[in-house]
N, C-alpha and C. Protein backbone atom coordinates (compact mmCIF):
# COMPACT_ATOMS: atom_id res chain seq x y z
N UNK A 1 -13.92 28.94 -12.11
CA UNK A 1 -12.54 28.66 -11.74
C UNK A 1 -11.76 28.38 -13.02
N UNK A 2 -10.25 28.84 -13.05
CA UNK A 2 -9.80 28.57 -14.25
C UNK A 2 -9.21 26.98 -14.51
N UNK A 3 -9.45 26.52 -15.71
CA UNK A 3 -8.97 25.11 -15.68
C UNK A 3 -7.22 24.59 -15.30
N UNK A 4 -6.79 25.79 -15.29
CA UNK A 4 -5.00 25.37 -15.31
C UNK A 4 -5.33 25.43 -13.90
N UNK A 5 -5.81 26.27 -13.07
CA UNK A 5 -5.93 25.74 -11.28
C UNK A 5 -6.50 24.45 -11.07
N UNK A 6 -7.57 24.78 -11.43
CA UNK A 6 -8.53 23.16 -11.32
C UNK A 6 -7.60 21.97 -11.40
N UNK A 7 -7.17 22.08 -13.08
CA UNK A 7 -5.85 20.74 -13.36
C UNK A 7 -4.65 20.82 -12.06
N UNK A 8 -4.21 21.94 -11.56
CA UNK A 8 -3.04 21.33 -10.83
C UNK A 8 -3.51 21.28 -9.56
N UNK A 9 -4.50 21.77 -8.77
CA UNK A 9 -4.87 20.96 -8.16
C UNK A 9 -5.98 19.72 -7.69
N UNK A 10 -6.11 19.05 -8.93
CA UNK A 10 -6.76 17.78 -9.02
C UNK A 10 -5.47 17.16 -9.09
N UNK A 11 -3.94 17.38 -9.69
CA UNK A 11 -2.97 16.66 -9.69
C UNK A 11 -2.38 16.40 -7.94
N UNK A 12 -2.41 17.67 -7.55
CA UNK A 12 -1.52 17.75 -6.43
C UNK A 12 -2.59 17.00 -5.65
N UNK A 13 -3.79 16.73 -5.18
CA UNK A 13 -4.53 16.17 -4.45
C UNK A 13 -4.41 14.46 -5.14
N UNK A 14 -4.50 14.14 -6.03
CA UNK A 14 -3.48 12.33 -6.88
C UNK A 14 -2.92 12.42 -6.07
N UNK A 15 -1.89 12.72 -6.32
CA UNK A 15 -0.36 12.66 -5.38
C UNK A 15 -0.44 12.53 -4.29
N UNK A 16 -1.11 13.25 -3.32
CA UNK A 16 -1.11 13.37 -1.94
C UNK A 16 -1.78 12.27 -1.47
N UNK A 17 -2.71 11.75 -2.11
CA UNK A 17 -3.76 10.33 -2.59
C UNK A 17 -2.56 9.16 -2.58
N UNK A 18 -1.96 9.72 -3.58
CA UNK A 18 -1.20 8.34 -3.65
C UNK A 18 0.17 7.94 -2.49
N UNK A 19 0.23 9.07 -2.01
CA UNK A 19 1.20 9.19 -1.13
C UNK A 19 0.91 8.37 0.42
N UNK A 20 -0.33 8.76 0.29
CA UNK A 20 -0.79 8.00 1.88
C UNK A 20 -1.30 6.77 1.44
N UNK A 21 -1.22 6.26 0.19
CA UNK A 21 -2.10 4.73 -0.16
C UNK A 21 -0.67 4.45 0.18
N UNK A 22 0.40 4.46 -0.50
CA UNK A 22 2.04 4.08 -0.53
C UNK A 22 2.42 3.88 1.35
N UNK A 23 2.12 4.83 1.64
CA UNK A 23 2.68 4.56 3.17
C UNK A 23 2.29 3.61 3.96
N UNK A 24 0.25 3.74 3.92
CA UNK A 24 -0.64 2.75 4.65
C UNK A 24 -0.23 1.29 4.03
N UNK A 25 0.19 0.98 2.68
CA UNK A 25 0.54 0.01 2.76
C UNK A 25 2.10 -0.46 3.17
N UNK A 26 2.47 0.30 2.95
CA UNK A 26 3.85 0.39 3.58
C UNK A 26 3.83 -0.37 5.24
N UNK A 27 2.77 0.65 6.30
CA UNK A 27 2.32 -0.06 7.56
C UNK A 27 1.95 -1.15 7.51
N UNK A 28 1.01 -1.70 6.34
CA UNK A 28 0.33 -2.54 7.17
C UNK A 28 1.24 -4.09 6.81
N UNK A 29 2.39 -3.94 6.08
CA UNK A 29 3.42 -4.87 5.37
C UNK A 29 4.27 -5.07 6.52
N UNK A 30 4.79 -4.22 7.07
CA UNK A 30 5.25 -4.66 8.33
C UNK A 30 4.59 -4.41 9.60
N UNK A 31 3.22 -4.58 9.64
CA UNK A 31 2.63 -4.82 11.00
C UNK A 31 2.40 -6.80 10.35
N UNK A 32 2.19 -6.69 9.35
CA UNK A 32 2.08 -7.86 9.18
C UNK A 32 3.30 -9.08 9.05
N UNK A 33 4.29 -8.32 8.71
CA UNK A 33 5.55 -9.37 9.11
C UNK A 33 6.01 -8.94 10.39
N UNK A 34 5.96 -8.21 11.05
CA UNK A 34 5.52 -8.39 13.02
C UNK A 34 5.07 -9.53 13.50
N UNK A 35 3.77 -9.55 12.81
CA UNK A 35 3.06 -10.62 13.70
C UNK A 35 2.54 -11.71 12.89
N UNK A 36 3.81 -12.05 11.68
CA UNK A 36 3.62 -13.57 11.39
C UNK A 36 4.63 -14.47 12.51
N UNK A 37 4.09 -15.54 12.42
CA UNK A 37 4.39 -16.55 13.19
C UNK A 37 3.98 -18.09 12.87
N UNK A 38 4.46 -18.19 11.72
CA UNK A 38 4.12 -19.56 10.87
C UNK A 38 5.11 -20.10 11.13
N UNK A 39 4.56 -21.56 11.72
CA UNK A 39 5.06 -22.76 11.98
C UNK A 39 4.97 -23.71 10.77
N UNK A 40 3.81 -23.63 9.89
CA UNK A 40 4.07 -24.72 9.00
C UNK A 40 4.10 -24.07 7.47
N UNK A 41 4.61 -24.40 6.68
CA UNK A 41 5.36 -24.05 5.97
C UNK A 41 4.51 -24.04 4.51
N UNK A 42 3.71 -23.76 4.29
CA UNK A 42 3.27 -24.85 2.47
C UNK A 42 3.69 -24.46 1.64
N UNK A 43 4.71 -25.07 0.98
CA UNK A 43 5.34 -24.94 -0.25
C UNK A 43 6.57 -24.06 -0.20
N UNK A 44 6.85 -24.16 1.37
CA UNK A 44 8.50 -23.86 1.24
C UNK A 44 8.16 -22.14 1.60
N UNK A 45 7.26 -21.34 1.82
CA UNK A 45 6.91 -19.91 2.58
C UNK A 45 5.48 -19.65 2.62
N UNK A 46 5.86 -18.69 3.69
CA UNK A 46 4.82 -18.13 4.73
C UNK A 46 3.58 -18.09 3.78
N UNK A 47 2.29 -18.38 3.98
CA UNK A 47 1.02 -18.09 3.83
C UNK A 47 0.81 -16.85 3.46
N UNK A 48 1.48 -16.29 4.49
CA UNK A 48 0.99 -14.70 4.57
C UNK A 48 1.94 -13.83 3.53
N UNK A 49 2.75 -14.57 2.99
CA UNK A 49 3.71 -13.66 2.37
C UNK A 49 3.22 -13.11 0.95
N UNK A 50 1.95 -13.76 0.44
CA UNK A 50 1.20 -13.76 -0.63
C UNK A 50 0.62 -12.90 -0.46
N UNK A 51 0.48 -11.65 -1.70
CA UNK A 51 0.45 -10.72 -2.14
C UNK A 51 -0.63 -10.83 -3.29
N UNK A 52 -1.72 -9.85 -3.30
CA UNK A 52 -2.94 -9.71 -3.92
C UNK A 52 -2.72 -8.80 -4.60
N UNK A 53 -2.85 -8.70 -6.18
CA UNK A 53 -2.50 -7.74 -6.88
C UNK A 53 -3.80 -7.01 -6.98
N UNK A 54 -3.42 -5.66 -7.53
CA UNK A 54 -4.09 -4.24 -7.04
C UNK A 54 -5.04 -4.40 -8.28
């Protein structure tokens, strides 16, 4: 196979990769502010609003 195919599509398959990581988290950010429902407060916001870096 020639490498300039190979390279663009190992790129275009990234992308398409990264495209559905972007969305799924996209879902699951607001399935999750859906169904918060915090009553108590620590430190002035939501528990859940905390964010785990990648």
């Amino acid at each position: 196979m020639d490498n300039k195919k190979l390279g663009i599509i190992l790129i275009v398959i990234c992308i398409f990769l990264g495209l559905i990581l972007f969305s799924l988290n996209n879902l699951l950010n607001t399935h999750l502010d859906a169904g918060c429902q915090c009553t108590v407060l620590e430190g002035g916001s939501c528990p859940h609003e905390k964010q785990t870096s990648w």
